[in-house]
PDB file of N, CA and C in Angstrom:
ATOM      1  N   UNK A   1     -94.511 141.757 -73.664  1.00  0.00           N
ATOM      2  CA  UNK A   1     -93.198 141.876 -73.066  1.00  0.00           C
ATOM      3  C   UNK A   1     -93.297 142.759 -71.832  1.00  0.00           C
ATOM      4  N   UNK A   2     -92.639 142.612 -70.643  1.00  0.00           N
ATOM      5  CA  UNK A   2     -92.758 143.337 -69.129  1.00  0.00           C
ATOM      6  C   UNK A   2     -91.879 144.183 -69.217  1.00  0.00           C
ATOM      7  N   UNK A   3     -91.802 145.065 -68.449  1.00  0.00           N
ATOM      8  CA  UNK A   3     -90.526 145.722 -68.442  1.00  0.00           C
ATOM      9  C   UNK A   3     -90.163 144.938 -67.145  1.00  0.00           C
ATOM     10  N   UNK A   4     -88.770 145.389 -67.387  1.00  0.00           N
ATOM     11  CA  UNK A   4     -87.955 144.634 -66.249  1.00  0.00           C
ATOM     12  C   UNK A   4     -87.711 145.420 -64.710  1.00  0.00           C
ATOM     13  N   UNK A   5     -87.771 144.850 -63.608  1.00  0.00           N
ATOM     14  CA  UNK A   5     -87.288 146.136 -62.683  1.00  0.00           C
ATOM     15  C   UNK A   5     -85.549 146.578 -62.209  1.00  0.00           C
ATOM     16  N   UNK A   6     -85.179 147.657 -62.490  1.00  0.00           N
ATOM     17  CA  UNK A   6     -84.149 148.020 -62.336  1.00  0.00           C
ATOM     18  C   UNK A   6     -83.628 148.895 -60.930  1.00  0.00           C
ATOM     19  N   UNK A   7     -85.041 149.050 -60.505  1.00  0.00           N
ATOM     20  CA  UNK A   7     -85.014 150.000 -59.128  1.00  0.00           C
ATOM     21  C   UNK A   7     -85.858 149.524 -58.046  1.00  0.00           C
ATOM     22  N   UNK A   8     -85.086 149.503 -57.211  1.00  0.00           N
ATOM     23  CA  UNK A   8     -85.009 148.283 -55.523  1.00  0.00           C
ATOM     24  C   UNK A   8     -85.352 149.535 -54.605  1.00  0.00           C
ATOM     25  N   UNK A   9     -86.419 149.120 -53.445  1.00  0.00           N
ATOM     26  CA  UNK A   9     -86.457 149.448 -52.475  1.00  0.00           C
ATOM     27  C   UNK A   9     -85.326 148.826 -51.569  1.00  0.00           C
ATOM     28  N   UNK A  10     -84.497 149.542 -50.295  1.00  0.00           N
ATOM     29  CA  UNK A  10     -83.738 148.461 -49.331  1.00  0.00           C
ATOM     30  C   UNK A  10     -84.256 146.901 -49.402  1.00  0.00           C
ATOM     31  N   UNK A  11     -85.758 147.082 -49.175  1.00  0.00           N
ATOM     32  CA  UNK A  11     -86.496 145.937 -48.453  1.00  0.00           C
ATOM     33  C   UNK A  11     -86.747 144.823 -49.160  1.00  0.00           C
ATOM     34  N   UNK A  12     -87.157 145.793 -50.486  1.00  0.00           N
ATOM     35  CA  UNK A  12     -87.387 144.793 -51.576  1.00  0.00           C
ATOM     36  C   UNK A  12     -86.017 143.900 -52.068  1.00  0.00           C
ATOM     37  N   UNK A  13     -84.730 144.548 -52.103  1.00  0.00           N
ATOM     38  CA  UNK A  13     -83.798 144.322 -52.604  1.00  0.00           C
ATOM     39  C   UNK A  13     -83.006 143.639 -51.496  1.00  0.00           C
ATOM     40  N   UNK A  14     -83.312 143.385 -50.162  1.00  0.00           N
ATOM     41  CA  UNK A  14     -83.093 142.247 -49.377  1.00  0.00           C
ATOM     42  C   UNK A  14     -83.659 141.384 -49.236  1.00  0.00           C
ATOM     43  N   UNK A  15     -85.217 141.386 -49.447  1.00  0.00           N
ATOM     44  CA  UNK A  15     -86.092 140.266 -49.977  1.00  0.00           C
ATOM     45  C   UNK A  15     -85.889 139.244 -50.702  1.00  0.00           C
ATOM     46  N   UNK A  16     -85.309 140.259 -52.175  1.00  0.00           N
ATOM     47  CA  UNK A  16     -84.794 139.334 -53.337  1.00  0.00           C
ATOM     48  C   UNK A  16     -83.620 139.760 -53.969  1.00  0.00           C
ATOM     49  N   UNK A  17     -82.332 139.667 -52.816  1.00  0.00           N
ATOM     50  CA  UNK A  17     -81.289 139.583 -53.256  1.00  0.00           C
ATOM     51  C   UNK A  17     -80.988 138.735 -54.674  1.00  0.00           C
ATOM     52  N   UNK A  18     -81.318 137.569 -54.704  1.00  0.00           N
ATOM     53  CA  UNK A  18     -80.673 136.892 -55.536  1.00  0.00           C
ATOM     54  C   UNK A  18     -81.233 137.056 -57.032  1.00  0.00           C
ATOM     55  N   UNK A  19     -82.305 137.846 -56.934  1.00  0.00           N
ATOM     56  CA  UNK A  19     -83.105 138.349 -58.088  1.00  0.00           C
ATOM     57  C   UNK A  19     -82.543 139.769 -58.583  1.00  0.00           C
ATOM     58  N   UNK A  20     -81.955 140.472 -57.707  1.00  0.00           N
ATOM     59  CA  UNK A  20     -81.230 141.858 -57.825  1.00  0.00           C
ATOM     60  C   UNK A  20     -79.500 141.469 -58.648  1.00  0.00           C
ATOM     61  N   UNK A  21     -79.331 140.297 -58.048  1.00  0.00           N
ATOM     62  CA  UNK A  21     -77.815 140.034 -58.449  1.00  0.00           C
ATOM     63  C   UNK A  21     -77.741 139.046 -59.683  1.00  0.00           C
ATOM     64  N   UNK A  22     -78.900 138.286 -59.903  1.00  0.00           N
ATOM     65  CA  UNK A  22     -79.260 137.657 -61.735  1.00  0.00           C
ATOM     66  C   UNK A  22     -78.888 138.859 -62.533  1.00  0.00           C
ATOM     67  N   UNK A  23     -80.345 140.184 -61.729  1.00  0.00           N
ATOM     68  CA  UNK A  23     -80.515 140.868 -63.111  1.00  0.00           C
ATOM     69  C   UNK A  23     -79.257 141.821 -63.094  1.00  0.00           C
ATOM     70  N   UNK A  24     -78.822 142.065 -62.156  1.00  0.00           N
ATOM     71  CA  UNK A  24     -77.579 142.931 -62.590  1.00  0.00           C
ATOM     72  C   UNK A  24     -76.119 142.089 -63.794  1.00  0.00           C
ATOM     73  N   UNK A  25     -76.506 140.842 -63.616  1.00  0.00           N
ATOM     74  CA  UNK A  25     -75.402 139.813 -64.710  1.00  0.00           C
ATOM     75  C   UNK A  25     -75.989 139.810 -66.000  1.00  0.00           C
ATOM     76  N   UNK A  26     -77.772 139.622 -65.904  1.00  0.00           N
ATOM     77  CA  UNK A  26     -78.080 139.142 -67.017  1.00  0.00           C
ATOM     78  C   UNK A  26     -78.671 141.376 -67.763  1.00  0.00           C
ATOM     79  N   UNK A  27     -79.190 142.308 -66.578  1.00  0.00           N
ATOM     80  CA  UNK A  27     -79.964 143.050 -68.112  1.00  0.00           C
ATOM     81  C   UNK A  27     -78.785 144.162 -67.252  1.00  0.00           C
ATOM     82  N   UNK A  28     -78.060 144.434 -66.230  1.00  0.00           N
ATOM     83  CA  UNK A  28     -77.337 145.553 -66.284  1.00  0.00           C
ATOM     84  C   UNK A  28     -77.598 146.163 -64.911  1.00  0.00           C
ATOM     85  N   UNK A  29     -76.800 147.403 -64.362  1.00  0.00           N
ATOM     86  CA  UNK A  29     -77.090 147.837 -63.058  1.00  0.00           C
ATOM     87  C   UNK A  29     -78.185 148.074 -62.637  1.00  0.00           C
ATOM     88  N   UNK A  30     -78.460 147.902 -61.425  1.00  0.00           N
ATOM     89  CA  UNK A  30     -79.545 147.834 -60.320  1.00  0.00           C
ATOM     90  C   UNK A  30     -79.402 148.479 -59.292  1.00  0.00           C
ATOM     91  N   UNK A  31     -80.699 149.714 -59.615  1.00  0.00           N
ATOM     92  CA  UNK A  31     -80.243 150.690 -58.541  1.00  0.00           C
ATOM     93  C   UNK A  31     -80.952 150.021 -56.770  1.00  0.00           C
ATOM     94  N   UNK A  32     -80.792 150.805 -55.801  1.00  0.00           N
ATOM     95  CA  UNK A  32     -81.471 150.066 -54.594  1.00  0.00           C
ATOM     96  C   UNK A  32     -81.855 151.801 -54.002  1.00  0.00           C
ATOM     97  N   UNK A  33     -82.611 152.056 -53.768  1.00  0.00           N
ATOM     98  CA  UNK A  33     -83.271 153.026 -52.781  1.00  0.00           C
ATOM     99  C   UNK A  33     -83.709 152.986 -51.224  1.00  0.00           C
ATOM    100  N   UNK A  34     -83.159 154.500 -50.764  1.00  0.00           N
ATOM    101  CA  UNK A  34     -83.663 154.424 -49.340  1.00  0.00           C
ATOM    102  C   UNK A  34     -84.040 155.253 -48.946  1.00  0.00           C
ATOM    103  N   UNK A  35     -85.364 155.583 -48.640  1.00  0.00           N
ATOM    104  CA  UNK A  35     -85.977 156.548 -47.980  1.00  0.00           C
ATOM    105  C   UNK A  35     -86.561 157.297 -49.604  1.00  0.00           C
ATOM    106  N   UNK A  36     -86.710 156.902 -51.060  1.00  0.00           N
ATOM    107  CA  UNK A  36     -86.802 157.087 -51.928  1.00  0.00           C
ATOM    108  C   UNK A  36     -86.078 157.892 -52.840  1.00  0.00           C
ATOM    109  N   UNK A  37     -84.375 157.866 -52.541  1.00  0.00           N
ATOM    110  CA  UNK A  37     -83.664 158.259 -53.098  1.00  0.00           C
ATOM    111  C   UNK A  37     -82.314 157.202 -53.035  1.00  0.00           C
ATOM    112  N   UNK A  38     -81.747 157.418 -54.692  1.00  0.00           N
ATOM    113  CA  UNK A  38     -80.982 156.382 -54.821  1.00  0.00           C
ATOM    114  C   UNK A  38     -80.030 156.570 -53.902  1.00  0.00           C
ATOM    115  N   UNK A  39     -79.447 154.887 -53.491  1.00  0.00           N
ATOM    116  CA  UNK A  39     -78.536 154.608 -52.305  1.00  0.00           C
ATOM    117  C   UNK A  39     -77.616 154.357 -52.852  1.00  0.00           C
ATOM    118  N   UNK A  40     -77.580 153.241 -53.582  1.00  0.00           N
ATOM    119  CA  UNK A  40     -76.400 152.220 -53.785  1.00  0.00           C
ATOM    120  C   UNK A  40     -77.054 151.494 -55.295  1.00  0.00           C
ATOM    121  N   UNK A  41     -75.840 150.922 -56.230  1.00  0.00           N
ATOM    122  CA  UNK A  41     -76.150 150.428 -56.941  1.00  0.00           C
ATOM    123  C   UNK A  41     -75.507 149.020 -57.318  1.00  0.00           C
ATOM    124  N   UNK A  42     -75.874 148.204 -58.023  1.00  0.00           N
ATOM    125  CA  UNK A  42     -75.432 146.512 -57.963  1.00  0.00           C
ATOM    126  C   UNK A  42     -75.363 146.450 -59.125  1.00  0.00           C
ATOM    127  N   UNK A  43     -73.856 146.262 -59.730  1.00  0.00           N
ATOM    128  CA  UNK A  43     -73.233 145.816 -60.804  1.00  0.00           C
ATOM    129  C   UNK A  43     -72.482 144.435 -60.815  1.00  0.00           C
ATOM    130  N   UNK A  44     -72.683 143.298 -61.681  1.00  0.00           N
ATOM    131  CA  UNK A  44     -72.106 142.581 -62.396  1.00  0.00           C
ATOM    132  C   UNK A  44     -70.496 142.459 -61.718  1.00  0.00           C
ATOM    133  N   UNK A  45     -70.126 141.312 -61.642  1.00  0.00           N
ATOM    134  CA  UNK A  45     -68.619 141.281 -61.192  1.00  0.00           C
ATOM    135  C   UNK A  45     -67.948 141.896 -62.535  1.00  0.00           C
ATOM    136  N   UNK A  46     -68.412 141.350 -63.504  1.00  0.00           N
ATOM    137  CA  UNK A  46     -67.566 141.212 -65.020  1.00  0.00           C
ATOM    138  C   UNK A  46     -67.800 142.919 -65.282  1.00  0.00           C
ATOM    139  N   UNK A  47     -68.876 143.831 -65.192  1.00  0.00           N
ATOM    140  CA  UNK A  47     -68.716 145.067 -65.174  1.00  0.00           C
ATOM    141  C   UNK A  47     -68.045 146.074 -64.319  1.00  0.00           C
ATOM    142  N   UNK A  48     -67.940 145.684 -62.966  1.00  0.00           N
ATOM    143  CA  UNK A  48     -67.057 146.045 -62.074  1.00  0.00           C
ATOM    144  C   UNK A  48     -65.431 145.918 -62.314  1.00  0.00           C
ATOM    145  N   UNK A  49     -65.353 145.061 -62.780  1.00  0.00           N
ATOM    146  CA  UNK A  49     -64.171 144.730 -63.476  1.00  0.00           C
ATOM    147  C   UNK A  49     -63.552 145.715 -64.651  1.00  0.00           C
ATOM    148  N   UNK A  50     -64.381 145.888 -65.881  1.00  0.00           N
ATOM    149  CA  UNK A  50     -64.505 146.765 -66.656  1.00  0.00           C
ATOM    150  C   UNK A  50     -64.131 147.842 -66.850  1.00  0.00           C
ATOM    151  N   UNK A  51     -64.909 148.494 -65.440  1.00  0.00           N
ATOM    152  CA  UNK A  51     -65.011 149.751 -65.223  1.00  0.00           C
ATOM    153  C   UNK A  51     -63.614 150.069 -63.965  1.00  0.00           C
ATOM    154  N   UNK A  52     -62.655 149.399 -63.773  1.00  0.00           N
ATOM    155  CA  UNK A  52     -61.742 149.670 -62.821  1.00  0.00           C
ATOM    156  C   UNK A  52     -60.511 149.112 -63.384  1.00  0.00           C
ATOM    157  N   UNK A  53     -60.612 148.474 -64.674  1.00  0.00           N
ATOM    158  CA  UNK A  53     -59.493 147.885 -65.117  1.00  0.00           C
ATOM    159  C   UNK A  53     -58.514 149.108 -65.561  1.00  0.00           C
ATOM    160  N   UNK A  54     -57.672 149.375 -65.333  1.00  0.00           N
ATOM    161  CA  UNK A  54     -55.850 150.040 -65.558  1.00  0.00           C
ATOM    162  C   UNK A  54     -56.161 149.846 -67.395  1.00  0.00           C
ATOM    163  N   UNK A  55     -55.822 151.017 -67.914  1.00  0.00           N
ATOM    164  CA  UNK A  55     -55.763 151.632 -69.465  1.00  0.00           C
ATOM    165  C   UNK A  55     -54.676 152.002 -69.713  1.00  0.00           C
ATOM    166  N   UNK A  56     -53.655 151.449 -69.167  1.00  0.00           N
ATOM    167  CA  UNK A  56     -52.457 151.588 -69.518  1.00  0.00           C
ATOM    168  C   UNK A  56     -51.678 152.462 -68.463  1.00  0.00           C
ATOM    169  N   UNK A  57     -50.289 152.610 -68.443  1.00  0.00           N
ATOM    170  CA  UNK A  57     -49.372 152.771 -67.037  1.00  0.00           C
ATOM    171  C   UNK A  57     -49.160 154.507 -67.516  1.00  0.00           C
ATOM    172  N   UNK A  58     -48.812 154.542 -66.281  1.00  0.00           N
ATOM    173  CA  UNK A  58     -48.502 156.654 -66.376  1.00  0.00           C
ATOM    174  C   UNK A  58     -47.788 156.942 -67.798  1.00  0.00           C
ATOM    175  N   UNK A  59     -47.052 156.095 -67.950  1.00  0.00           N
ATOM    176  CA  UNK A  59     -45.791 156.151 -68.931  1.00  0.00           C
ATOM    177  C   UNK A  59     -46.848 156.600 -70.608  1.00  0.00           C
ATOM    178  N   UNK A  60     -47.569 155.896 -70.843  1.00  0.00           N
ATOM    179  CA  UNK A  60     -48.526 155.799 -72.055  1.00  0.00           C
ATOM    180  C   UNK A  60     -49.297 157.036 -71.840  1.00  0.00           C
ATOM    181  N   UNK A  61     -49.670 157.180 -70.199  1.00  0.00           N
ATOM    182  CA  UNK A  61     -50.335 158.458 -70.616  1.00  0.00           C
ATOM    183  C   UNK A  61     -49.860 159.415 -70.701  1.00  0.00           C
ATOM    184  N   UNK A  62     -48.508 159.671 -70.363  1.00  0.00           N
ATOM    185  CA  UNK A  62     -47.950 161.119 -70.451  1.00  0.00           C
ATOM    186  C   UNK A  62     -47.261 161.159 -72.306  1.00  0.00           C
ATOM    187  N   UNK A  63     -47.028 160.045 -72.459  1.00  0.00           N
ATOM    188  CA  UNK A  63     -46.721 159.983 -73.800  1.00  0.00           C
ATOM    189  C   UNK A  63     -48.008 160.397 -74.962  1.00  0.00           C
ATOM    190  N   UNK A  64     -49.206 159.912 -74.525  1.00  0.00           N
ATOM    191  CA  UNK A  64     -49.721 160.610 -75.525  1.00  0.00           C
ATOM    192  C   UNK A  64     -50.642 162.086 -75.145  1.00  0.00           C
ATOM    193  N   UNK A  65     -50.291 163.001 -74.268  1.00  0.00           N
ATOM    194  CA  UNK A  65     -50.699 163.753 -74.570  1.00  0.00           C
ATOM    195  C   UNK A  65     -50.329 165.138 -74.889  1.00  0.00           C
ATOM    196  N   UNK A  66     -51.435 166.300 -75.027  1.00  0.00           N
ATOM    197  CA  UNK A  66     -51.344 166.547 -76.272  1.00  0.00           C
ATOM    198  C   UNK A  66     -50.170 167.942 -75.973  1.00  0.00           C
ATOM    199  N   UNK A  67     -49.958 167.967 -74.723  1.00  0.00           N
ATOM    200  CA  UNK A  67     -48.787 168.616 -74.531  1.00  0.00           C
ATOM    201  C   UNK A  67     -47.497 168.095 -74.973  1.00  0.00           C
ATOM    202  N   UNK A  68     -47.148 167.393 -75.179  1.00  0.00           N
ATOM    203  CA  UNK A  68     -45.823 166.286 -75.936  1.00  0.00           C
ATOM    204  C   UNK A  68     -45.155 167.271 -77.015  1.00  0.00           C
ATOM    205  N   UNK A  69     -43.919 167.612 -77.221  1.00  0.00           N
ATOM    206  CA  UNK A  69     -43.401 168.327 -78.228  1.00  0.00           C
ATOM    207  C   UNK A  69     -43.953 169.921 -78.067  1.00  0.00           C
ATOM    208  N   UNK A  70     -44.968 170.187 -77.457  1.00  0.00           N
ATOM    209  CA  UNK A  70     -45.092 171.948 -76.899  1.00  0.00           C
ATOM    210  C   UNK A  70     -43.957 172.952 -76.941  1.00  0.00           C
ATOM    211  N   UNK A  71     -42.680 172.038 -76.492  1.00  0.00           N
ATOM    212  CA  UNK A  71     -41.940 173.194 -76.165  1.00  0.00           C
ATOM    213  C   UNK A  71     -42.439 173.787 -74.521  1.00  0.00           C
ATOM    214  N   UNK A  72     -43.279 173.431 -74.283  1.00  0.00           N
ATOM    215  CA  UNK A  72     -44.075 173.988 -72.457  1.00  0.00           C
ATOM    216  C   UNK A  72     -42.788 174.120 -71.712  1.00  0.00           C
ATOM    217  N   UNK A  73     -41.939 174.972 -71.384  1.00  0.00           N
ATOM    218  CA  UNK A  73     -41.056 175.299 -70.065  1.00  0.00           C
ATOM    219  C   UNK A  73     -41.639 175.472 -69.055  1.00  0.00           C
ATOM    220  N   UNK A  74     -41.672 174.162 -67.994  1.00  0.00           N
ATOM    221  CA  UNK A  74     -41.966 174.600 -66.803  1.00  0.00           C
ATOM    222  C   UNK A  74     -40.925 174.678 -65.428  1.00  0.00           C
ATOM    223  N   UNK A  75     -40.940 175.656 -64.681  1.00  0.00           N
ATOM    224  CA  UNK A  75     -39.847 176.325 -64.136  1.00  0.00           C
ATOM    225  C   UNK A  75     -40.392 176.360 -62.488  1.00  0.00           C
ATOM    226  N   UNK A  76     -39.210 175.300 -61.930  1.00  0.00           N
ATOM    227  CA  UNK A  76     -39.810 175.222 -60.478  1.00  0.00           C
ATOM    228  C   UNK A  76     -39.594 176.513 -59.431  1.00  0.00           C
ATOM    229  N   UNK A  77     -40.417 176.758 -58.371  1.00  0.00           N
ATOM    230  CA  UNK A  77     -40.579 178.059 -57.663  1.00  0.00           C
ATOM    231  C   UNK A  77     -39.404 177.972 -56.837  1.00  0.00           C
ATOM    232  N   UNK A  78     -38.621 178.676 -56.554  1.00  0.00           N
ATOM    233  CA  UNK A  78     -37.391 178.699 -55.304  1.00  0.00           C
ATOM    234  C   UNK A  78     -37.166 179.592 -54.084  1.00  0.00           C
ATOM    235  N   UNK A  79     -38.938 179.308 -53.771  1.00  0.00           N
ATOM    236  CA  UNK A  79     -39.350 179.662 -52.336  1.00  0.00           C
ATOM    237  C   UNK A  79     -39.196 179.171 -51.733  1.00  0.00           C
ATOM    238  N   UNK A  80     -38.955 179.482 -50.591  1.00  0.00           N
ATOM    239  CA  UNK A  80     -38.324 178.354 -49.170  1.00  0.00           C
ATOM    240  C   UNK A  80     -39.276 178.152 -48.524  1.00  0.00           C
ATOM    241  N   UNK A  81     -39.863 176.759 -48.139  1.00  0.00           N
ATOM    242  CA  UNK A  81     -40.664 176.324 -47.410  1.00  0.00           C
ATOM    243  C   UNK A  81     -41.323 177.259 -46.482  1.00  0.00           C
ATOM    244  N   UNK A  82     -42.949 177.594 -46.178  1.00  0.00           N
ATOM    245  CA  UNK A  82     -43.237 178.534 -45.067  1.00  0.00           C
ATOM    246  C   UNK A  82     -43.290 177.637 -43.757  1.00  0.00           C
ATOM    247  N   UNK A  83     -42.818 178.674 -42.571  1.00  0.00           N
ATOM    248  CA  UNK A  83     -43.269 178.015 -41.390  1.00  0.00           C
ATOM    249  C   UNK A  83     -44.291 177.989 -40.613  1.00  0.00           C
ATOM    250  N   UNK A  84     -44.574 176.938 -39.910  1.00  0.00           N
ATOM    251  CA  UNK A  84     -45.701 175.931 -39.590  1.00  0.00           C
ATOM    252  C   UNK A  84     -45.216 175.763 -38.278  1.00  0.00           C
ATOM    253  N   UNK A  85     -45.946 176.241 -37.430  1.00  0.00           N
ATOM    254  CA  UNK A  85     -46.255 175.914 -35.623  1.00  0.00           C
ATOM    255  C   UNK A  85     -47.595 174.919 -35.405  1.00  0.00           C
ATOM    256  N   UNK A  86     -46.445 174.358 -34.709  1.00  0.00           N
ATOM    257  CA  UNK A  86     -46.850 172.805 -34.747  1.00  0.00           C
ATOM    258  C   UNK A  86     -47.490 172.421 -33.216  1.00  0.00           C
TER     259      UNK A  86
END
């Protein structure tokens, strides 16, 4: 069994784009290097997706946390704007 490559030179990884963008669908992200430090990395549409999809609306998150029922009084400041020369 080979190991697989997961880490791209620029050159290499413009060479064989289409080999960088299989393996990022089929074994997972693919880093790309430049100058021998990681640059950029190539993820999967379906993981990109994943990882940016909305977990629910403000509303859910303020509802569950763990401040909820505290009792927390918070008390706005009634300082008057400072001035700013413009």
């Amino acid at each position: 069994m080979t190991k697989r490559r997961r880490s791209w030179s620029v050159a290499e990884a413009k060479a064989h784009l289409s080999d960088v963008i299989e393996r990022a669908r089929s074994e997972g992200p693919q880093e790309i290097a430049r100058r021998g430090r990681r640059a950029a990395v190539v993820v999967s549409a379906e993981e990109w997706d994943r990882k940016v999809r909305r977990k629910g609306s403000l509303v859910d998150f303020l509802a569950a946390s763990p401040l909820r029922g505290s009792s927390l009084q918070i008390k706005r400041l009634k300082d008057r704007p400072r001035k700013v020369d413009l």
